[in-house]
Protein backbone atom coordinates (compact mmCIF):
# COMPACT_ATOMS: atom_id res chain seq x y z
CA UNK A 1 136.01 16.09 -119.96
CA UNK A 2 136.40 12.30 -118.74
CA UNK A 3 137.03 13.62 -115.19
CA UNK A 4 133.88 15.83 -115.31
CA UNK A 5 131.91 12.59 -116.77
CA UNK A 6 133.80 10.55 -114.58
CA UNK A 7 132.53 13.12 -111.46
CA UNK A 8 128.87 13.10 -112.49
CA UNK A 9 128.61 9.39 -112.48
CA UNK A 10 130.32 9.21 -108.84
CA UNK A 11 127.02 11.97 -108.17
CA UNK A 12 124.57 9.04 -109.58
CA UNK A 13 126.12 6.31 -107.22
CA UNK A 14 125.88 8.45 -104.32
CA UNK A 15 122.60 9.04 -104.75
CA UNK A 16 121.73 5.75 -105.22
CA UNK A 17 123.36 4.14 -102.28
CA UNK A 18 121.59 6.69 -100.46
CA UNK A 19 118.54 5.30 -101.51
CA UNK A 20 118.87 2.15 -101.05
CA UNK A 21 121.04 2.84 -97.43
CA UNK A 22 117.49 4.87 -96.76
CA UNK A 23 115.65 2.06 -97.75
CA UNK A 24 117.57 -0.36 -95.47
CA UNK A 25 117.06 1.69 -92.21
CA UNK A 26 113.60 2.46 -92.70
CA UNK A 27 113.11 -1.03 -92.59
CA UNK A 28 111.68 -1.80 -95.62
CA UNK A 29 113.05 -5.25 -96.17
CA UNK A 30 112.05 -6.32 -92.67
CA UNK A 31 108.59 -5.08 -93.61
CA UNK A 32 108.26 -7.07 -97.27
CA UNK A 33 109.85 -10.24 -95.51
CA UNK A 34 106.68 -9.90 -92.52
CA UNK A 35 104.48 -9.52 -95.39
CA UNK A 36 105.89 -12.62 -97.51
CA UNK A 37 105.55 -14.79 -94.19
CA UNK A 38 101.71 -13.42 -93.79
CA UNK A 39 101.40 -13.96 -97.28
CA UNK A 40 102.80 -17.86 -97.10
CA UNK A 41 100.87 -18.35 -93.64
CA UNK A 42 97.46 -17.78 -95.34
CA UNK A 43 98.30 -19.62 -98.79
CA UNK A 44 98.38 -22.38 -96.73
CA UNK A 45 95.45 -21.82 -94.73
CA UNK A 46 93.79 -21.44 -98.28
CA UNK A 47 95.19 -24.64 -99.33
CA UNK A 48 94.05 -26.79 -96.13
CA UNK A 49 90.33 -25.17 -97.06
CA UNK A 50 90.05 -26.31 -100.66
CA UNK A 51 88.50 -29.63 -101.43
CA UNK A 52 90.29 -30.35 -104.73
CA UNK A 53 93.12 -28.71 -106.68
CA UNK A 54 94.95 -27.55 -103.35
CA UNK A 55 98.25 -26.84 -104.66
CA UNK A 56 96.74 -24.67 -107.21
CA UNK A 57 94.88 -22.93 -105.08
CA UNK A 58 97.94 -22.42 -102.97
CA UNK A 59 99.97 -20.90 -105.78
CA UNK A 60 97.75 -18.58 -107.71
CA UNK A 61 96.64 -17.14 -103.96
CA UNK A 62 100.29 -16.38 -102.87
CA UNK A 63 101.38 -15.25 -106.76
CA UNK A 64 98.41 -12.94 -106.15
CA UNK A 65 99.32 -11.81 -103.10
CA UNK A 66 102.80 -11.22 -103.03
CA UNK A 67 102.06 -9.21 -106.32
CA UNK A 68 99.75 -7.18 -105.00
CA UNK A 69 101.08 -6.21 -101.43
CA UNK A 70 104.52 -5.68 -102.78
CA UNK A 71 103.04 -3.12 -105.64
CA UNK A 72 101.69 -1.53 -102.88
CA UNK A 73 104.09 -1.46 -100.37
CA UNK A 74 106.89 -0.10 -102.92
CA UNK A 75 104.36 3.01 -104.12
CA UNK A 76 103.85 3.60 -100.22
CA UNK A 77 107.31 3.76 -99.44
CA UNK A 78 108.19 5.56 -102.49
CA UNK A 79 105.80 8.23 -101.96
CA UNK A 80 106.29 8.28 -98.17
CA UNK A 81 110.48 8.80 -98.67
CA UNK A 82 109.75 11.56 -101.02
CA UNK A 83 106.91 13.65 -99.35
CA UNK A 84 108.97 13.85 -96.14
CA UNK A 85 112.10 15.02 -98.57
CA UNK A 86 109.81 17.83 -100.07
CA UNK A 87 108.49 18.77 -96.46
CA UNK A 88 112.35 18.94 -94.78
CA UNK A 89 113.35 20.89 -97.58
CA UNK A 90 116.05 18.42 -97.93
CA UNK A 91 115.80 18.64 -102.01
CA UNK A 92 116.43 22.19 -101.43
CA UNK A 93 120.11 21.48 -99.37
CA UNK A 94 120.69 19.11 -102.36
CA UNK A 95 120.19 20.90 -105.64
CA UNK A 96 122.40 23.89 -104.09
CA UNK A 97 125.27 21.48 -104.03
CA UNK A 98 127.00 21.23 -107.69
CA UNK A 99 124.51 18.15 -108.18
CA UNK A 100 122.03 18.28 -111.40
CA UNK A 101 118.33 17.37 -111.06
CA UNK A 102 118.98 14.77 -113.66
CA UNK A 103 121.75 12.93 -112.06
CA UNK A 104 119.10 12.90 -108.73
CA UNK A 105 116.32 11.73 -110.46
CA UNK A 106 118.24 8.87 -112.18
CA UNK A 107 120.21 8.03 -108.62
CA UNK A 108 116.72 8.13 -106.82
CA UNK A 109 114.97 5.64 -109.59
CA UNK A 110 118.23 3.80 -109.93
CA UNK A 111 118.07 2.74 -105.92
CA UNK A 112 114.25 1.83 -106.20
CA UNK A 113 115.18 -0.35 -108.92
CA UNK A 114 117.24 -2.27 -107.21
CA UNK A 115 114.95 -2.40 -104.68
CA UNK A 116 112.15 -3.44 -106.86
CA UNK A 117 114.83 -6.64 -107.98
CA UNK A 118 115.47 -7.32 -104.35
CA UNK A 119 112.31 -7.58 -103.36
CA UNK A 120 110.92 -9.47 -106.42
CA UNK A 121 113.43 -12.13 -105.62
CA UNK A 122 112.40 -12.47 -102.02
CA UNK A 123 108.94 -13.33 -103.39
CA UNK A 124 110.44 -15.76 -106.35
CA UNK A 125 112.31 -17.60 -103.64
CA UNK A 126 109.00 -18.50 -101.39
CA UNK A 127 107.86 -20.08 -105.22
CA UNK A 128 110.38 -22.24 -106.11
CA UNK A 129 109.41 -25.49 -104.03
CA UNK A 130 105.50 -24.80 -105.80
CA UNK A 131 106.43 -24.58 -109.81
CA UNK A 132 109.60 -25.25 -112.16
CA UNK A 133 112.46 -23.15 -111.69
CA UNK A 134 111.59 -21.70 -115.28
CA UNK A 135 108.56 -20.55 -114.51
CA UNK A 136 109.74 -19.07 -111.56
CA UNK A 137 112.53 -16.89 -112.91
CA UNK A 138 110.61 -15.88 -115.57
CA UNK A 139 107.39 -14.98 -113.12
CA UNK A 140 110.19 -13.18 -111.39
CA UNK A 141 112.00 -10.88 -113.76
CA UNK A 142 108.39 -10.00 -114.94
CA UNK A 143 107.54 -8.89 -111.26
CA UNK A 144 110.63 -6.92 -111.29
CA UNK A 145 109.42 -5.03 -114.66
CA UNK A 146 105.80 -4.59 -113.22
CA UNK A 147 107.38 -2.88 -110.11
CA UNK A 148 110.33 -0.76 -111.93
CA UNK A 149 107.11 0.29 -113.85
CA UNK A 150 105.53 1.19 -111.01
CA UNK A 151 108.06 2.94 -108.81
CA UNK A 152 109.03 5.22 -112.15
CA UNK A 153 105.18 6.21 -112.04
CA UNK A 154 105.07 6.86 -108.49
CA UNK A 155 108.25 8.64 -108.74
CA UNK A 156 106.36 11.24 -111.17
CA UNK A 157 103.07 11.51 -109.28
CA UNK A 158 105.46 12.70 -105.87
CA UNK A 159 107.16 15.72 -108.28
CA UNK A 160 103.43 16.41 -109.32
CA UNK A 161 100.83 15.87 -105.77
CA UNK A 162 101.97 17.55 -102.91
CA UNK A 163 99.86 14.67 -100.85
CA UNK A 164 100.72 11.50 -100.65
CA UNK A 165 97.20 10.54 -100.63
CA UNK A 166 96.11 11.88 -104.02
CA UNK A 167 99.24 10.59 -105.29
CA UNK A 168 98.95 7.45 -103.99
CA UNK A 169 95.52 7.49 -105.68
CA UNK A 170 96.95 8.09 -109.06
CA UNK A 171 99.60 5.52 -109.34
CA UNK A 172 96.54 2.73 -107.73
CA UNK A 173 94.17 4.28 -110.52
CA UNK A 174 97.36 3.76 -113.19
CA UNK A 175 97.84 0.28 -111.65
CA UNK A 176 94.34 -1.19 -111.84
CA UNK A 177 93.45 0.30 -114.96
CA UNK A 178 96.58 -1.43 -116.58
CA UNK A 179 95.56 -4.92 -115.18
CA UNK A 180 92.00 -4.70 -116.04
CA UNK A 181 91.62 -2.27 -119.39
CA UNK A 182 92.40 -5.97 -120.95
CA UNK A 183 88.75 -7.19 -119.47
CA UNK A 184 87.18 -3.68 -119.37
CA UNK A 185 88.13 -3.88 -123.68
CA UNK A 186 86.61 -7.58 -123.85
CA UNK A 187 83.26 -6.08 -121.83
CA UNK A 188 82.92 -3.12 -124.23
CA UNK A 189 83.03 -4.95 -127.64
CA UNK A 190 80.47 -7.92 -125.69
CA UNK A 191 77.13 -9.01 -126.97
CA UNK A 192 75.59 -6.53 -125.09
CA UNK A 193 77.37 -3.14 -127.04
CA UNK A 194 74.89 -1.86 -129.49
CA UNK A 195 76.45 -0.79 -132.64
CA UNK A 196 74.35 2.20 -133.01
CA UNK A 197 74.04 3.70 -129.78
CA UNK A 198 76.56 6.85 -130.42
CA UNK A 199 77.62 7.33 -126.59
CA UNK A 200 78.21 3.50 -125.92
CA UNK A 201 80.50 3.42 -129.19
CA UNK A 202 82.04 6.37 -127.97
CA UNK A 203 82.84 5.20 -124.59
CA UNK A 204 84.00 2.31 -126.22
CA UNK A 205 86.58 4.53 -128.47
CA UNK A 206 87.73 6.22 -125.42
CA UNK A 207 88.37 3.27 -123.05
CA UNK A 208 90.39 1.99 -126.58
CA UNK A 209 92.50 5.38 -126.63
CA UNK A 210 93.55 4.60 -122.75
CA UNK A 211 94.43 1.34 -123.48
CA UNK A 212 96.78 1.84 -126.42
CA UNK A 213 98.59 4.53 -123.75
CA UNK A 214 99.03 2.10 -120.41
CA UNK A 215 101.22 -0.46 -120.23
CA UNK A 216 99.53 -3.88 -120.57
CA UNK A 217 100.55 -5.11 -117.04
CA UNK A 218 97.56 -7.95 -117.41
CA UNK A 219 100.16 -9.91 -119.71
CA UNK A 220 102.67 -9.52 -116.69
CA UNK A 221 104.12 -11.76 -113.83
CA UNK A 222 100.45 -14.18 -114.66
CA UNK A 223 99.87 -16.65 -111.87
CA UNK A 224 98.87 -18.88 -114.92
CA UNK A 225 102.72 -19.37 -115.54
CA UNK A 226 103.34 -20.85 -112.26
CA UNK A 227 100.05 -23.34 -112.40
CA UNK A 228 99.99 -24.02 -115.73
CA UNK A 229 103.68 -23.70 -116.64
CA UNK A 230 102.50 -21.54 -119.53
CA UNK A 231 105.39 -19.04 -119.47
CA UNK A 232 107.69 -19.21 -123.07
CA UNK A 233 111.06 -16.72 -123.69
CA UNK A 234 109.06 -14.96 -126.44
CA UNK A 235 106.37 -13.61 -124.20
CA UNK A 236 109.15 -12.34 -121.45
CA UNK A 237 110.48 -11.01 -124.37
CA UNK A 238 107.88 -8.66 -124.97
CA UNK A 239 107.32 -8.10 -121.91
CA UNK A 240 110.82 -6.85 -121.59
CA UNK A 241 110.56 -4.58 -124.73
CA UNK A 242 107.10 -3.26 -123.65
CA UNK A 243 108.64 -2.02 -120.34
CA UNK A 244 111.98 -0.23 -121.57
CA UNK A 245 109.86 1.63 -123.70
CA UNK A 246 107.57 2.29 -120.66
CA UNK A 247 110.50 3.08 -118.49
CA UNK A 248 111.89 5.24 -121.42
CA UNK A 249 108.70 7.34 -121.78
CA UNK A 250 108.50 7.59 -117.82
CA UNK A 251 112.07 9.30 -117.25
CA UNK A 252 111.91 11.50 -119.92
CA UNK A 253 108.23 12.76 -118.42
CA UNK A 254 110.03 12.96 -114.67
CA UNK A 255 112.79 14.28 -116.11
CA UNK A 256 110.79 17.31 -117.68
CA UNK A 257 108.61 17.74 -114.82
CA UNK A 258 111.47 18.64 -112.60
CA UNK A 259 113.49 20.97 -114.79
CA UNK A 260 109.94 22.94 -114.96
CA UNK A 261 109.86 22.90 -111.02
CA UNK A 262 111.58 25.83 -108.93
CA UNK A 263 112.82 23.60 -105.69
């Protein structure tokens, strides 16, 4: 029994060396470091613009930027690796050897995690000189959260799209939603809802339903924390909690959508 455990494990790390081998030769790093440069190289240009509160300026555009291109560029690549699996028939060659879907799934997401840490501390690193180390860890490991989140998604939308295209406009639909439902909430319950107009309330009621199901990535990796130096242990700390349950609730919904799929 402990060699058979022992065996499946080895399975897992295979897997997930092979992602992240995959990842390095595909030459994704080299692509999130050119985009980290571009991403410094116009914070600056931003900062030489401004009249007053330069520095700020400086920070919240690159915290803003680096979180949004690398969000991006992870769900591209993530989507990208596994259409081109699906289209080889490569998953096919795979599941025929004595290898489980669930020990692929969990090697696959396993490698983009790491990943997703890599990468997040590339960005932190470009921070450091602008805010307190504090802040910057803490802005960091939230990142890394917001893109585990992320690739898990995108991990589910490639065993359920067969394009990258409409999957890729699922997981940015997932994304935005999550940042915004926070100020698409505060909107609906404004001066300007009228408590007896039935189909604004129940609007309202819906966008509230969506809400309670996404993850609240508004409350995650916030530029304030770097500016402001707003960041406290307690709020990564629910942060942390909110995204293992995420991550939780994400596996278990890959892991049932492949057993139902014939590859």
């Amino acid at each position: 029994m402990k060699a058979l455990s022992n065996n499946k494990f080895s399975h897992l790390l295979v897997i997930t060396k092979a992602t992240l081998v995959e990842t390095w030769r595909r030459q994704f790093f080299l692509a999130i470091a050119l985009i980290i440069l571009t991403g410094m190289a116009l914070s600056t240009f931003s900062e030489s613009l401004a009249l007053t509160e330069s520095t700020s300026i400086h920070i919240a555009f690159l915290a803003t930027f680096l979180r949004t291109t690398l969000v991006v560029s992870l769900a591209l690549f993530i989507l990208n690796s596994q259409m081109q699996e699906l289209k080889s028939r490569f998953l096919d060659q795979m599941f025929a050897l004595p290898l489980s879907k669930n020990h692929w799934y969990l090697g696959k997401y396993l490698g983009f995690t790491i990943t997703a840490l890599l990468i997040s501390l590339l960005a932190a690193l470009t921070l450091l000189t602008l805010a307190p180390w504090e802040q910057v860890l803490m802005w960091q490991l939230s990142l890394f959260f917001e893109l585990t989140l992320v690739a898990g998604f995108t991990l589910l939308c490639s065993f359920t799209f067969n394009q990258t295209f409409s999957a890729f406009l699922v997981v940015m639909a997932f994304y935005l939603l999550s940042r915004s439902m926070s100020a698409i909430l505060l909107i609906g319950h404004g001066p300007l809802n009228n408590p007896t107009d039935y189909w604004g309330n129940l609007s309202t009621q819906t966008i509230e339903v969506i809400a309670w199901i996404l993850p609240k990535l508004d409350q995650f990796s916030q530029t304030d924390w770097l500016i402001y130096h707003s960041a406290t242990p307690q709020l990564l700390g629910q942060i942390t909690i909110q995204s293992a349950v995420y991550i939780l609730l994400i596996i278990s919904a890959s892991l049932f959508d492949l057993q139902r799929k014939n590859h």
